[in-house]
C-alpha atoms as a PDB file:
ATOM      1  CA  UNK A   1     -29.915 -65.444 -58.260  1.00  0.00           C
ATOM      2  CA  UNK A   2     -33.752 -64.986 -59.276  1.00  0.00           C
ATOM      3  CA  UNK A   3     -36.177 -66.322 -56.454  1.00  0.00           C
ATOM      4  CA  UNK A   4     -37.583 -68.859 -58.932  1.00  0.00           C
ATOM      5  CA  UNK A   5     -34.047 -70.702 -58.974  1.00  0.00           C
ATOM      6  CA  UNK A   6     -34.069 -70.805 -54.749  1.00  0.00           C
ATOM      7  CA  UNK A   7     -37.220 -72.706 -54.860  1.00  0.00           C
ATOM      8  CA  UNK A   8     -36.265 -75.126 -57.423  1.00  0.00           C
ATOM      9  CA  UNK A   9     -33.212 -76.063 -55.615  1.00  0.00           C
ATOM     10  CA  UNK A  10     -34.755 -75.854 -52.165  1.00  0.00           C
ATOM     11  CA  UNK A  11     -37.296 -78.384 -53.313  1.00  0.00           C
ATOM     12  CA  UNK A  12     -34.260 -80.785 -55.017  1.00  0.00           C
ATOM     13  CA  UNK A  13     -32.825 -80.908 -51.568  1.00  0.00           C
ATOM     14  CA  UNK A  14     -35.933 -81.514 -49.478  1.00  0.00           C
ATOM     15  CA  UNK A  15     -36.702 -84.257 -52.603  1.00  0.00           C
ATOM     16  CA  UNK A  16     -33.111 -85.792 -51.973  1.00  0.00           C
ATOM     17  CA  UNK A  17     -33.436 -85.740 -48.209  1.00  0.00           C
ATOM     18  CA  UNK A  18     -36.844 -87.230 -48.313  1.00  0.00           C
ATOM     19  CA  UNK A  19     -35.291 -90.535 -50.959  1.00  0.00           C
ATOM     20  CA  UNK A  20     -32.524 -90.372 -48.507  1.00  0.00           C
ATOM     21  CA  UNK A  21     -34.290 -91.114 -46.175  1.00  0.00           C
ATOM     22  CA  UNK A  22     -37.056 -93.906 -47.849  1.00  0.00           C
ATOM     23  CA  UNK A  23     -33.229 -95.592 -48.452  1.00  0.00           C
ATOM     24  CA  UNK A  24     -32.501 -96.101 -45.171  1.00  0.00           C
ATOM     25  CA  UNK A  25     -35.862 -97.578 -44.155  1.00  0.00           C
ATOM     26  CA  UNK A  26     -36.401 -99.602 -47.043  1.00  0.00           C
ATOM     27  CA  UNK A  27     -32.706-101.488 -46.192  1.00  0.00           C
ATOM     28  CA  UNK A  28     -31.735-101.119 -42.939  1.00  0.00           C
ATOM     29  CA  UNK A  29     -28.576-101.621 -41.659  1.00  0.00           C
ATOM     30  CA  UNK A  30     -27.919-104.725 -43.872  1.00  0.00           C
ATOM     31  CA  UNK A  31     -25.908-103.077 -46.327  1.00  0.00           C
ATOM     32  CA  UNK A  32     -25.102-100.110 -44.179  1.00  0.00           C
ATOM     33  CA  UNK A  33     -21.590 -99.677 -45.694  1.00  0.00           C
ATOM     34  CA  UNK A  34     -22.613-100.012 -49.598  1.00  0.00           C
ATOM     35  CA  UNK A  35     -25.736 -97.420 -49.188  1.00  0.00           C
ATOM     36  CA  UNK A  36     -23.438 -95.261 -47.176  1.00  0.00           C
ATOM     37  CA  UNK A  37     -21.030 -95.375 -50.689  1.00  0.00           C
ATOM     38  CA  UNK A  38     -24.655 -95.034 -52.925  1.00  0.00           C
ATOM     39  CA  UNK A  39     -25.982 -92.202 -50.855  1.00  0.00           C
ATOM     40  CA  UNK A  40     -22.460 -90.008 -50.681  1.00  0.00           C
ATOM     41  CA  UNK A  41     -21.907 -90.958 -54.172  1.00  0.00           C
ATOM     42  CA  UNK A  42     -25.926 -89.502 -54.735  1.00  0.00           C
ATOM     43  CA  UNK A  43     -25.257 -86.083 -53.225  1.00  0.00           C
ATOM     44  CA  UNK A  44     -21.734 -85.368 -54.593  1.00  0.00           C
ATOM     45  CA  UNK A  45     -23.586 -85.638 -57.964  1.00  0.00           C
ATOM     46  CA  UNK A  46     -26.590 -83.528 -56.646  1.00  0.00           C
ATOM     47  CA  UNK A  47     -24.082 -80.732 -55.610  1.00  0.00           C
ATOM     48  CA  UNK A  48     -22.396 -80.841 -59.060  1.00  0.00           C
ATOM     49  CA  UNK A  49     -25.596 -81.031 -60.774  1.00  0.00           C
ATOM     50  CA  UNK A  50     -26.681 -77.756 -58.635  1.00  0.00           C
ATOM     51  CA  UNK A  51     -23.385 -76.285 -59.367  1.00  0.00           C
ATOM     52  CA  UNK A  52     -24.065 -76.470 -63.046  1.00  0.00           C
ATOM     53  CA  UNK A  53     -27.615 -75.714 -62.772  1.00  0.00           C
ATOM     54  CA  UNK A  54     -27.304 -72.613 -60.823  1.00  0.00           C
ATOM     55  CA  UNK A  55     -23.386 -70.836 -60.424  1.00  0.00           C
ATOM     56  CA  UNK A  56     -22.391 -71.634 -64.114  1.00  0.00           C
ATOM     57  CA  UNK A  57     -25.592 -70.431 -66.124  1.00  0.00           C
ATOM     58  CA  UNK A  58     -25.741 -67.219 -63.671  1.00  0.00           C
ATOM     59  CA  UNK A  59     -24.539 -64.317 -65.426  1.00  0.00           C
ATOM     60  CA  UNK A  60     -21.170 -63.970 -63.614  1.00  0.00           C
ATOM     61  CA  UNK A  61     -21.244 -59.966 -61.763  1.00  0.00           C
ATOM     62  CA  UNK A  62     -17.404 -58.714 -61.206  1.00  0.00           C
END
């Protein structure tokens, strides 16, 4: 994995963290169960998206 591809999804986490974050302070605990759906429903597409991005493009080494 070139060092080029770390970074970019180093920074996609701390950008997802950071949102994550922003979330939570912008609502509260108002709607603590829906945002807790919205925000696990956020990453499992994040970790697909980095699966795709990064294991399936990678030249695959037996």
């Amino acid at each position: 994995m070139s060092m080029s591809r770390i970074l970019i999804m180093l920074f996609v986490l701390i950008m997802f963290v950071i949102i994550w974050r922003l979330i939570d302070l912008l609502l509260g605990t108002a709607l603590g169960i829906f945002i807790w759906a919205l925000k696990t429903a956020l990453f499992l597409i994040l970790m697909y998206a980095i699966y795709i991005l990064f294991i399936r493009q990678s030249p695959v080494t037996a």
